[in-house]
Protein backbone atom coordinates (compact mmCIF):
# COMPACT_ATOMS: atom_id res chain seq x y z
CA UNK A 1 4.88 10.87 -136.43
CA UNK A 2 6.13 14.14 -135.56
CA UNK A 3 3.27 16.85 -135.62
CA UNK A 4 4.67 21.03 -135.65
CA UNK A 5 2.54 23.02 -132.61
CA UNK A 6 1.94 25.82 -135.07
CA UNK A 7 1.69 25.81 -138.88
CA UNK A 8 3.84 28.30 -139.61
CA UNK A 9 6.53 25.93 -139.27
CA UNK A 10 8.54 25.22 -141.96
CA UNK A 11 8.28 21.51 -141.90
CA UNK A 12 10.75 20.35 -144.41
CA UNK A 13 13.61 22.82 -142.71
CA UNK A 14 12.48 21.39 -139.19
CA UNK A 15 13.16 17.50 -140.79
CA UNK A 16 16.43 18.51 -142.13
CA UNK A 17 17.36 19.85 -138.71
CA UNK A 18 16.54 16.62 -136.98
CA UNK A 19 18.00 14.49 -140.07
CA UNK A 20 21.27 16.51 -139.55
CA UNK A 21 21.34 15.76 -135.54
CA UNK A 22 20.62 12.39 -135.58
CA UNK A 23 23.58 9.63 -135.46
CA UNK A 24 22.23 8.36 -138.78
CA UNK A 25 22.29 11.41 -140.80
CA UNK A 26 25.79 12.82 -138.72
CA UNK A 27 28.07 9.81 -138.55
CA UNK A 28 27.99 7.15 -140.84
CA UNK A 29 31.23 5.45 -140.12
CA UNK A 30 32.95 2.72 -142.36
CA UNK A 31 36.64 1.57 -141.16
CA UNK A 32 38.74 -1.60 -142.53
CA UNK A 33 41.64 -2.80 -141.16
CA UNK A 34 44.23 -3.30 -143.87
CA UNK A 35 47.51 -3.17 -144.54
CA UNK A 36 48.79 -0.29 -145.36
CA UNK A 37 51.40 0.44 -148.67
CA UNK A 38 54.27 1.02 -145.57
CA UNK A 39 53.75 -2.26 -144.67
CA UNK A 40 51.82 -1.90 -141.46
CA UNK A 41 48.17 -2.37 -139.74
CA UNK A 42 46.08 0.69 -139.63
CA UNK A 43 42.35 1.42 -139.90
CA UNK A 44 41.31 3.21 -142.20
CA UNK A 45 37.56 5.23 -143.37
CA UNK A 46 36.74 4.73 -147.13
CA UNK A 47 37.97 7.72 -148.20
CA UNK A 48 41.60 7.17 -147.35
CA UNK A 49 41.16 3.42 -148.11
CA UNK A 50 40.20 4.60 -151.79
CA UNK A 51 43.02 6.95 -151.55
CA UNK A 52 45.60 4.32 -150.86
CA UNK A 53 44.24 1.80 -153.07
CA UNK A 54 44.57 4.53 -155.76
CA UNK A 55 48.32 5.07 -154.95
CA UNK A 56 48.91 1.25 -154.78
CA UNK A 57 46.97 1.34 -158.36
CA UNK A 58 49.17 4.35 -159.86
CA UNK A 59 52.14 2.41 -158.69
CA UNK A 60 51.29 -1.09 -160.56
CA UNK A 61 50.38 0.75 -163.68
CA UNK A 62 53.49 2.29 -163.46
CA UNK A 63 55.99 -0.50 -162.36
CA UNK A 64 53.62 -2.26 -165.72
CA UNK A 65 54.26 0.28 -167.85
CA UNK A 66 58.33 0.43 -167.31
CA UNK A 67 58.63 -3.10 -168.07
CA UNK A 68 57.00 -2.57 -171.21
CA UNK A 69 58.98 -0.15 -172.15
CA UNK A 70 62.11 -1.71 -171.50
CA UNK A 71 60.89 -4.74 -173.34
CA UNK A 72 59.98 -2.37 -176.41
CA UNK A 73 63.48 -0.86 -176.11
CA UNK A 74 65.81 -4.24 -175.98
CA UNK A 75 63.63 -5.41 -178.84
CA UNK A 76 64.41 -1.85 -180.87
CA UNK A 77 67.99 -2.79 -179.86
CA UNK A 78 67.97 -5.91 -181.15
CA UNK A 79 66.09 -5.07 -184.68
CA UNK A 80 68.16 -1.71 -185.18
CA UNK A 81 70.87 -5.01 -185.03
CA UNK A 82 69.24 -7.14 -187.75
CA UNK A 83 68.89 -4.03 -190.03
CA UNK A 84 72.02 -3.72 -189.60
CA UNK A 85 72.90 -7.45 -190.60
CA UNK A 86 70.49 -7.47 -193.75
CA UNK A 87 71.86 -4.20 -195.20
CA UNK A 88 75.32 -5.53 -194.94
CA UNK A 89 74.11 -9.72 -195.64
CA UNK A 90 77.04 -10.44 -197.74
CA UNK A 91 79.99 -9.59 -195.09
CA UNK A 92 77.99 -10.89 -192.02
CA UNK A 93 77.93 -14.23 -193.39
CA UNK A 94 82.25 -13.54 -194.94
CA UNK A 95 82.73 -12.93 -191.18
CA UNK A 96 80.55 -15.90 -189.61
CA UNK A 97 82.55 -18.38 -191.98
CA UNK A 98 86.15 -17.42 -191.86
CA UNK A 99 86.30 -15.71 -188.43
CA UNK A 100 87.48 -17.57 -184.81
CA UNK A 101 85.27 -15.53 -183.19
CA UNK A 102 82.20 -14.18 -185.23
CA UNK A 103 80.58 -12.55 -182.89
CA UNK A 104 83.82 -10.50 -181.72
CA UNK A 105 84.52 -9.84 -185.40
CA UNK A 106 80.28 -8.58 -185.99
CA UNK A 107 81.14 -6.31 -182.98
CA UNK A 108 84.01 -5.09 -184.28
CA UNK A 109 83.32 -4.77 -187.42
CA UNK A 110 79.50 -3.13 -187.13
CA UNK A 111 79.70 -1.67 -184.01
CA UNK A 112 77.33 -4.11 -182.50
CA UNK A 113 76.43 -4.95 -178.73
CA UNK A 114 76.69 -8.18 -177.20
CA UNK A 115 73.16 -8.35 -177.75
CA UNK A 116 72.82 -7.61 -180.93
CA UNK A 117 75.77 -9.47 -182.20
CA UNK A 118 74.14 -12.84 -180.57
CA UNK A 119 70.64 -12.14 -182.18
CA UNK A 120 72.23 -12.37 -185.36
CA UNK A 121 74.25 -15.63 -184.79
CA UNK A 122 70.86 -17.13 -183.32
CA UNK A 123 69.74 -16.69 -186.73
CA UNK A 124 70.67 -19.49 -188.94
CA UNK A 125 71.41 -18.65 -192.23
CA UNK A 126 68.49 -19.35 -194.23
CA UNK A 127 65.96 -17.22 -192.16
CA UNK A 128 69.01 -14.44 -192.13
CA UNK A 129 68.90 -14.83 -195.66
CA UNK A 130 64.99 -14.33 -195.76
CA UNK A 131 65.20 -11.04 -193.70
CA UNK A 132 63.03 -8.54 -195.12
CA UNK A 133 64.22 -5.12 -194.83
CA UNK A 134 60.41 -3.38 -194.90
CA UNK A 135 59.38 -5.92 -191.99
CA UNK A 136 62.36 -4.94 -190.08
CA UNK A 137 61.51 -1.34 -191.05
CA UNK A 138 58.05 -1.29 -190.30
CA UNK A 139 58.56 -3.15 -187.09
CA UNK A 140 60.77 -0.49 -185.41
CA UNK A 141 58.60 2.19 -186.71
CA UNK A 142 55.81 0.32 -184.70
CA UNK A 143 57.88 -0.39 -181.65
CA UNK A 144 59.21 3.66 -181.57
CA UNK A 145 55.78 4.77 -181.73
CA UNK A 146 54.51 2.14 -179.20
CA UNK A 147 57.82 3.24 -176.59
CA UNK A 148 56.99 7.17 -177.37
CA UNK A 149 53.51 7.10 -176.17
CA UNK A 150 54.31 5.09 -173.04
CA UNK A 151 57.28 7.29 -171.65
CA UNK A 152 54.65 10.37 -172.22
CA UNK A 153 52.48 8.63 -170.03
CA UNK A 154 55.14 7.82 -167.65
CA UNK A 155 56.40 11.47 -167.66
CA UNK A 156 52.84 13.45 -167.35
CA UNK A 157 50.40 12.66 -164.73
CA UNK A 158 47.31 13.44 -166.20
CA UNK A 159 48.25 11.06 -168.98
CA UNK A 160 48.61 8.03 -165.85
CA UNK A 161 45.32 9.48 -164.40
CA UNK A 162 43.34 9.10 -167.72
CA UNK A 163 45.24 5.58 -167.99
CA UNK A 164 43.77 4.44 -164.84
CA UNK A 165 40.53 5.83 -164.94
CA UNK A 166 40.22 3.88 -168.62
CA UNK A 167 41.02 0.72 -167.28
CA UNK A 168 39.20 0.72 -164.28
CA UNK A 169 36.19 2.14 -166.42
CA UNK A 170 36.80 -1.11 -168.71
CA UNK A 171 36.55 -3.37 -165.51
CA UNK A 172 33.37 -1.89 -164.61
CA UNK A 173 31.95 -2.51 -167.48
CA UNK A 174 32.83 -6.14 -167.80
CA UNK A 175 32.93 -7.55 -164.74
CA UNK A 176 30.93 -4.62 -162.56
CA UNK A 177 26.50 -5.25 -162.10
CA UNK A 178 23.57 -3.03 -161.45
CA UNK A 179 23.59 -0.88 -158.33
CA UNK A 180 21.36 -2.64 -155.36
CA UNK A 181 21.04 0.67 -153.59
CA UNK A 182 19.22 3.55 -154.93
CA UNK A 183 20.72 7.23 -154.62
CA UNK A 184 18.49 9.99 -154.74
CA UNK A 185 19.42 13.52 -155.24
CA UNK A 186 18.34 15.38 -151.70
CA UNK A 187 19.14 18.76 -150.35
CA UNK A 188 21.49 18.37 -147.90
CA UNK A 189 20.35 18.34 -144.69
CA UNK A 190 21.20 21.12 -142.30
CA UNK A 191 21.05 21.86 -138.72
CA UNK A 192 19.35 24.78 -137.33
CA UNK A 193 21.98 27.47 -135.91
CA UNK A 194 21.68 29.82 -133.61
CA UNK A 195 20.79 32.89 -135.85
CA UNK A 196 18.45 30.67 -137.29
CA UNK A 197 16.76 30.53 -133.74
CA UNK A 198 17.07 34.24 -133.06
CA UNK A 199 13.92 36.79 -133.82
CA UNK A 200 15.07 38.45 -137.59
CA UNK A 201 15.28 42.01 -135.81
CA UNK A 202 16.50 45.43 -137.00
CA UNK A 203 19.57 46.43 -135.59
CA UNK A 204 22.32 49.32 -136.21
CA UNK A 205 26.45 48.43 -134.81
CA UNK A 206 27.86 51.28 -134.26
CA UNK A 207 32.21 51.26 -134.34
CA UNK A 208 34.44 54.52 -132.04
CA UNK A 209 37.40 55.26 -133.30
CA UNK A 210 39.11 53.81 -130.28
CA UNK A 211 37.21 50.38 -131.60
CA UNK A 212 34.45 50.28 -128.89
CA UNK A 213 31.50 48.65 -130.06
CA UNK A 214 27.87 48.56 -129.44
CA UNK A 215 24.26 47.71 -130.61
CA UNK A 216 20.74 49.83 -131.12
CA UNK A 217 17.82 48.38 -131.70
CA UNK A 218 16.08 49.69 -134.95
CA UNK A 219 17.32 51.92 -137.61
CA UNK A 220 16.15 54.94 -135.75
CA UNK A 221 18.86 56.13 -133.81
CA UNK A 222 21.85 58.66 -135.20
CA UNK A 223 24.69 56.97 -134.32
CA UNK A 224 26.92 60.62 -134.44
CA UNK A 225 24.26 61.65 -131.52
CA UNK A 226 25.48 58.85 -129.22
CA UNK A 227 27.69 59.75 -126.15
CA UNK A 228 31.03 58.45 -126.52
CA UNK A 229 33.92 58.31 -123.91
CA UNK A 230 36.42 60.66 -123.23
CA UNK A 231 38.50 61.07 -126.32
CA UNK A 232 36.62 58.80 -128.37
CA UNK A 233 34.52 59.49 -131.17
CA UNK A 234 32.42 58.14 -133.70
CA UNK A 235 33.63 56.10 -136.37
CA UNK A 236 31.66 53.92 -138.52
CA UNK A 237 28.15 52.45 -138.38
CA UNK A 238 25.74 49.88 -140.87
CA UNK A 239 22.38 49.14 -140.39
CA UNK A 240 20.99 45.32 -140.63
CA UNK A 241 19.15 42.51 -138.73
CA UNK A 242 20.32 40.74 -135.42
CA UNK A 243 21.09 37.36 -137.55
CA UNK A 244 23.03 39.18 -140.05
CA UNK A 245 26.64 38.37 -140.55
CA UNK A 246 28.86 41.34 -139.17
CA UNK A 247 32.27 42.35 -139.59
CA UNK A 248 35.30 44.49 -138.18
CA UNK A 249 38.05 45.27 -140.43
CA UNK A 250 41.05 46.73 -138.48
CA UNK A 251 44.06 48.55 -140.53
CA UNK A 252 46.41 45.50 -141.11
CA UNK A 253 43.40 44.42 -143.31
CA UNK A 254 42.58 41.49 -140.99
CA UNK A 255 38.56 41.10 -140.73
CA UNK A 256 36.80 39.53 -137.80
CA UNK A 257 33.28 38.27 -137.01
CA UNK A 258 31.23 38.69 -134.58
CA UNK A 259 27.22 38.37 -133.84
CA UNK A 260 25.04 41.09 -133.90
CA UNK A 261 23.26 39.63 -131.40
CA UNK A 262 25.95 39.35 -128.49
CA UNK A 263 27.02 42.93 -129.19
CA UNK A 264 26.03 45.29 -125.98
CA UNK A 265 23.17 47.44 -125.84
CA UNK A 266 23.99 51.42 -127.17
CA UNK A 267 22.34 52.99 -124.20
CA UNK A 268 25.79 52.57 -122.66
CA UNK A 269 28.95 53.45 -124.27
CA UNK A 270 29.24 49.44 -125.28
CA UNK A 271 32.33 47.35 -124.56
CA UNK A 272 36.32 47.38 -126.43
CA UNK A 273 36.81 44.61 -129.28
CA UNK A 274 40.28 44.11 -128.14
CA UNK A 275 38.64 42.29 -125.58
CA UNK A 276 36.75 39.65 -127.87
CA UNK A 277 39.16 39.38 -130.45
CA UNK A 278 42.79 38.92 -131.02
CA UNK A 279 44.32 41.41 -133.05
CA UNK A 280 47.86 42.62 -134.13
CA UNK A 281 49.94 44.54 -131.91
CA UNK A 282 49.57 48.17 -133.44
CA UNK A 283 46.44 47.44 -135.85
CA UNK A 284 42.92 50.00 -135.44
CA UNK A 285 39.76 48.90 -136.23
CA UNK A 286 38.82 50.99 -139.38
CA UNK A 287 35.40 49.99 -140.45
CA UNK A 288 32.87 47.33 -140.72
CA UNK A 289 30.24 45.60 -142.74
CA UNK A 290 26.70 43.93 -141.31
CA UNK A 291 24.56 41.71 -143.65
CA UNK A 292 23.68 38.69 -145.54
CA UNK A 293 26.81 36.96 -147.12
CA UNK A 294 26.45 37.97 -150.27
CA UNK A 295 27.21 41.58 -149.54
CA UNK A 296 29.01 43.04 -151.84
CA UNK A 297 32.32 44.79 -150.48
CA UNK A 298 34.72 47.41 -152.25
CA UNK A 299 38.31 46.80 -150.36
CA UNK A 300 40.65 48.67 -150.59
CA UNK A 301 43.99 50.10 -148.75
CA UNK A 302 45.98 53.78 -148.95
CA UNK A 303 48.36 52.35 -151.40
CA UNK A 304 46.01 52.90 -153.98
CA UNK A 305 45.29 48.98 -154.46
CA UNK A 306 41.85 47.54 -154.28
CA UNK A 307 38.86 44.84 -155.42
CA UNK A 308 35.69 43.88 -155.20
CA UNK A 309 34.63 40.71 -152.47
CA UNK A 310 31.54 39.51 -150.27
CA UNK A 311 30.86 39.52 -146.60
CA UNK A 312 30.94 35.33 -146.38
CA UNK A 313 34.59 35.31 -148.18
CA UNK A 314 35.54 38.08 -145.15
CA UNK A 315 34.01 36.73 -142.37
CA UNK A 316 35.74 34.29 -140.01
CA UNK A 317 34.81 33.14 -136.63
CA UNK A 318 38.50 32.74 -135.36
CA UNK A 319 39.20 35.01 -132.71
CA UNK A 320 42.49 36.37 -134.49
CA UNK A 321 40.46 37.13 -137.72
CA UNK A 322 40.68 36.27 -141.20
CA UNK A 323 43.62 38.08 -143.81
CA UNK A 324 41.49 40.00 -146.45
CA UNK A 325 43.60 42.80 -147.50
CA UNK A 326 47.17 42.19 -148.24
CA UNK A 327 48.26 46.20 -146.98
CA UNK A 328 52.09 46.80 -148.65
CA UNK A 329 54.44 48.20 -146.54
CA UNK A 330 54.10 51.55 -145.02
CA UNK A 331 50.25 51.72 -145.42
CA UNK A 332 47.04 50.84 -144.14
CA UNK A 333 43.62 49.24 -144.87
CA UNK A 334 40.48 51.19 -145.28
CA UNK A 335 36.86 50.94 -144.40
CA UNK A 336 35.13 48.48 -146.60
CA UNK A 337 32.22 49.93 -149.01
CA UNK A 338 28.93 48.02 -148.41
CA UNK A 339 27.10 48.21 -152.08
CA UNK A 340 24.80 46.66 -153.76
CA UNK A 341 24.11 48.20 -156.92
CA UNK A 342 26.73 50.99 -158.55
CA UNK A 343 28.43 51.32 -161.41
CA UNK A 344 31.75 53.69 -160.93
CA UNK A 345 33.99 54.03 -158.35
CA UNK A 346 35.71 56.93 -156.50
CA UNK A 347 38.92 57.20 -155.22
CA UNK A 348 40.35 60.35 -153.73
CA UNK A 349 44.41 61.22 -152.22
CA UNK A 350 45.21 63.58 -149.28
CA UNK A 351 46.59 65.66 -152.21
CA UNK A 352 43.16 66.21 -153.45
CA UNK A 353 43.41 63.88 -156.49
CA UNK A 354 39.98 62.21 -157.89
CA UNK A 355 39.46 59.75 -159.84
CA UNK A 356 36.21 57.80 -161.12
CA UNK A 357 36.18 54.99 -163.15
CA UNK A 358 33.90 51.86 -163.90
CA UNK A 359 33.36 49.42 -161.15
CA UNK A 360 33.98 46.79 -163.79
CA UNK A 361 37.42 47.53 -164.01
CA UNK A 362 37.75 46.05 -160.33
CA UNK A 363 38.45 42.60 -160.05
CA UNK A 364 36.37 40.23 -157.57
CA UNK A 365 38.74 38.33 -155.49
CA UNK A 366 37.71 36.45 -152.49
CA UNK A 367 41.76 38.28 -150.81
CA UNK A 368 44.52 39.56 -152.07
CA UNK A 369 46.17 42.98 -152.79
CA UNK A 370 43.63 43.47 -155.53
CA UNK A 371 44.64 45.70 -158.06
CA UNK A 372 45.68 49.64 -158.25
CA UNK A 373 42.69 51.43 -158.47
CA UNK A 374 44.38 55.10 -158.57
CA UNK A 375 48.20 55.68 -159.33
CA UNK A 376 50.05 56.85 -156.34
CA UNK A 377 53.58 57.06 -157.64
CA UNK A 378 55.71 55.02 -154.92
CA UNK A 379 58.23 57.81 -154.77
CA UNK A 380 55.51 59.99 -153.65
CA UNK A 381 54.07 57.03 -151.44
CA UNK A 382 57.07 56.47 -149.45
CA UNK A 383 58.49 60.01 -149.53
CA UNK A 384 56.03 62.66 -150.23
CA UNK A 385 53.44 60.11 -147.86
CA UNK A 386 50.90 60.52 -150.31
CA UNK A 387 47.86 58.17 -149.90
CA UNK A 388 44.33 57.32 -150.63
CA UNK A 389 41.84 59.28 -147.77
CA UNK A 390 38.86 57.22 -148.97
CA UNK A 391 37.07 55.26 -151.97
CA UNK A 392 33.13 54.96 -152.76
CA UNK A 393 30.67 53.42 -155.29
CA UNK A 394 27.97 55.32 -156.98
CA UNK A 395 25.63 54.98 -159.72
CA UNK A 396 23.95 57.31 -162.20
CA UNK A 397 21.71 57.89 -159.31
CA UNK A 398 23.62 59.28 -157.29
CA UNK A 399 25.50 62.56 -156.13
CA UNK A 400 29.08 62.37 -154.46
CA UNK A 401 29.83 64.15 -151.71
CA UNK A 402 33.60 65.39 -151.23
CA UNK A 403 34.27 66.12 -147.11
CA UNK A 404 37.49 68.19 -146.86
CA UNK A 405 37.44 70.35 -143.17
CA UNK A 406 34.10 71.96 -142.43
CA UNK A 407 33.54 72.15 -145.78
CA UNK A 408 32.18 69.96 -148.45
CA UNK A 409 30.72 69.84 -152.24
CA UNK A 410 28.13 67.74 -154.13
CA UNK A 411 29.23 66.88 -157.57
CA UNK A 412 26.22 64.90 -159.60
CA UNK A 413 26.63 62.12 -161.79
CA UNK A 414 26.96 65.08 -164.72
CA UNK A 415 29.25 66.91 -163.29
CA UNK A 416 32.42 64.32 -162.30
CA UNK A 417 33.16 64.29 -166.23
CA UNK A 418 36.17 66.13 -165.58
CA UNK A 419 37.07 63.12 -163.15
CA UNK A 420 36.25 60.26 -165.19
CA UNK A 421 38.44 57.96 -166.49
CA UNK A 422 40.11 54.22 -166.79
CA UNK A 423 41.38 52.53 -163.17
CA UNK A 424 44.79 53.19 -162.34
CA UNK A 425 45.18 56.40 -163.91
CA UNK A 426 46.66 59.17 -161.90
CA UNK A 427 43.03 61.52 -161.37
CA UNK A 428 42.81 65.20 -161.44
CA UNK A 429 43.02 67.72 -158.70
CA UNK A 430 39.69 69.05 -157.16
CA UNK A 431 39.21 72.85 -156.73
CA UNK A 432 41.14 74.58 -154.32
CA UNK A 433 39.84 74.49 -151.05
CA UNK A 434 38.97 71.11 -151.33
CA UNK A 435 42.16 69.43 -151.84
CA UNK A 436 42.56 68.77 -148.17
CA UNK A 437 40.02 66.04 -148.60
CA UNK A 438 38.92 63.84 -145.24
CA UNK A 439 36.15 61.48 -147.23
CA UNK A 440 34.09 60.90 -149.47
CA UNK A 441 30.10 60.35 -149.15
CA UNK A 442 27.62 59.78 -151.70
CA UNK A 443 23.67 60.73 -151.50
């Protein structure tokens, strides 16, 4: 019996942790040797035994279903043959008594196959006499509808699937008995990880626009009031705990993870993420996002194309990153938008175009190019280089804050009316002076 030293132990998480690193809860291992459908020895685990014995099934209820079919069809050829002697009784039997060859002169004379022509001369003449034309009818109706429904099997797969699944359903319940095992429905069980093991501290990550990277403990610190190196400056920050997931999104729209925890402490100027991660030649870090997976993100790139996603479809713990944001040519990726409750969005140009709209609007895709949020004509993308400087969320609640220069302006919820409209339209212009926008804020 296993006894926790303090009660604050979660006891049925510390059980799944051992369940999940013992041999009998990690591995459970089941391997035949068979022979495989190429002919050779292998050993295989259930799952790809079930898989071949599924093929091998498909197969034999195919190969089963073509001979039926081609049974089905010689038979139609034979009957379309008998019609064909009953509705013309009277000349078959002229040429069966005065001709040589009768069976040259029926398919001659009908246009009959070998086949057919000897089905009718395998009659004798009383049962040819008998023939009924409504059996014979009703018969190849039968046999059509019989050879229609099997070549749509053959020819869709779902069809086949359902087929199988039928038939092997049928077995079951003839030939199949109660299960000797039970199976209960259990959590599955999970080993602890190592944020699980770390203390749930606050922490702010703090991102230099040369993509130097480092940690403060608390949410205390200003992260514009740090020293930065030569040249360098301040470029993004978000506050969370030390076993929150975090993310760097670089301008190729590539996102990488790495843990809070490791990060270096912000009393020194903190370390280069070229150095941890692998990134494409050319590509800046823009921005990044630190919290619980389901963090909602607002991605978007200069192009004017965006959607909504979460932190656990963006992070990945491969050192080259994970694809997010498909960027079209010529542009870039932007910061991602941590939000969690909003309900427009903002998108601004360098030419001082705004535009809000419903966050609705935005689809929620895990990657992709995502949609055009604002029009940027793609004249005046690839010519004119205009682009989008920055996009936001806000809510009813809130009051945006337009940065252009040393200058900036706080438009409430009330007052964007004259910006509001559907995604994808082109926006309107702000008021001079502020048309040389650098971001967008909200408070």
């Amino acid at each position: 019996m296993l006894t926790p030293r303090s009660n604050r132990v979660d006891v049925d998480r510390l059980m799944s942790h051992l369940f999940a690193t013992t041999d009998l809860e990690r591995n459970y291992r089941i391997n035949f040797n068979v022979i495989g459908l190429d002919r050779r020895p292998k050993v295989l685990g259930l799952k790809a035994l079930l898989v071949e014995w599924l093929k091998f099934r498909t197969e034999t209820v195919r190969r089963r279903l073509e001979f039926a079919l081609e049974r089905i069809r010689r038979r139609l050829h034979v009957v379309e043959g008998l019609l064909i002697a009953y509705l013309n009784l009277d000349e078959v039997i002229r040429i069966i008594r005065e001709e040589d060859d009768p069976k040259a002169g029926l398919m001659a004379k009908f246009e009959l196959s070998d086949e057919q022509a000897s089905a009718i001369l395998d009659l004798r003449l009383r049962q040819l006499a008998k023939l009924e034309e409504a059996k014979l009818t009703g018969e190849h109706k039968e046999l059509t509808e019989e050879a229609e429904g099997i070549a749509q099997t053959l020819g869709s797969p779902a069809r086949m699937k359902t087929l199988i699944k039928k038939e092997i359903t049928a077995d079951a319940d003839k030939f199949g008995d109660d299960r000797r095992t039970e199976i209960a429905v259990v959590a599955e069980a999970q080993a602890f990880s190592e944020t699980d093991l770390l203390s749930t501290e606050p922490v702010t990550v703090v991102l230099s626009e040369k993509g130097w990277v480092r940690a403060a403990k608390g949410h205390e610190v200003d992260p514009e009031e740090l020293s930065y190196r030569s040249g360098d400056a301040f470029a993004a920050a978000a506050r969370g705990k030390t076993n929150d997931a975090c993310a760097f999104f670089d301008s190729t729209g590539r996102a990488y993870f790495v843990p809070p925890h490791t990060l270096p402490s912000a009393r020194g100027q903190g370390e280069p993420l070229s150095g941890r991660l692998k990134t494409p030649d050319g590509a800046q870090f823009v921005g990044l996002a630190l919290g619980a997976p389901a963090q909602r993100l607002l991605m978007a790139s200069d192009a004017g194309y965006g959607f909504v996603t979460t932190l656990g479809d963006a992070v990945s713990k491969n050192r080259a990153g994970k694809a997010v944001v498909n960027v079209p040519a010529g542009g870039t990726a932007l910061a991602p938008v941590m939000f969690l409750n909003a309900s427009h969005v903002a998108a601004v140009t360098n030419q001082g175009r705004l535009l809000v709209f419903p966050l609705e609007e935005v689809p929620v895709l895990a990657r992709g190019k995502g949609q055009k949020l604002i029009n940027i004509p793609p004249k005046a993308f690839r010519e004119a280089g205009e682009r989008v400087v920055a996009v936001t969320v806000l809510g009813p609640e809130n009051r945006l804050v337009v940065h252009a220069g040393a200058r900036h302006t706080k438009l409430r919820f009330r007052d964007i009316d004259n910006y509001l409209g559907q995604r994808a339209q082109r926006g309107r212009l702000l008021p001079r002076g502020f048309q040389r926008v650098d971001g967008l804020g909200k408070l």
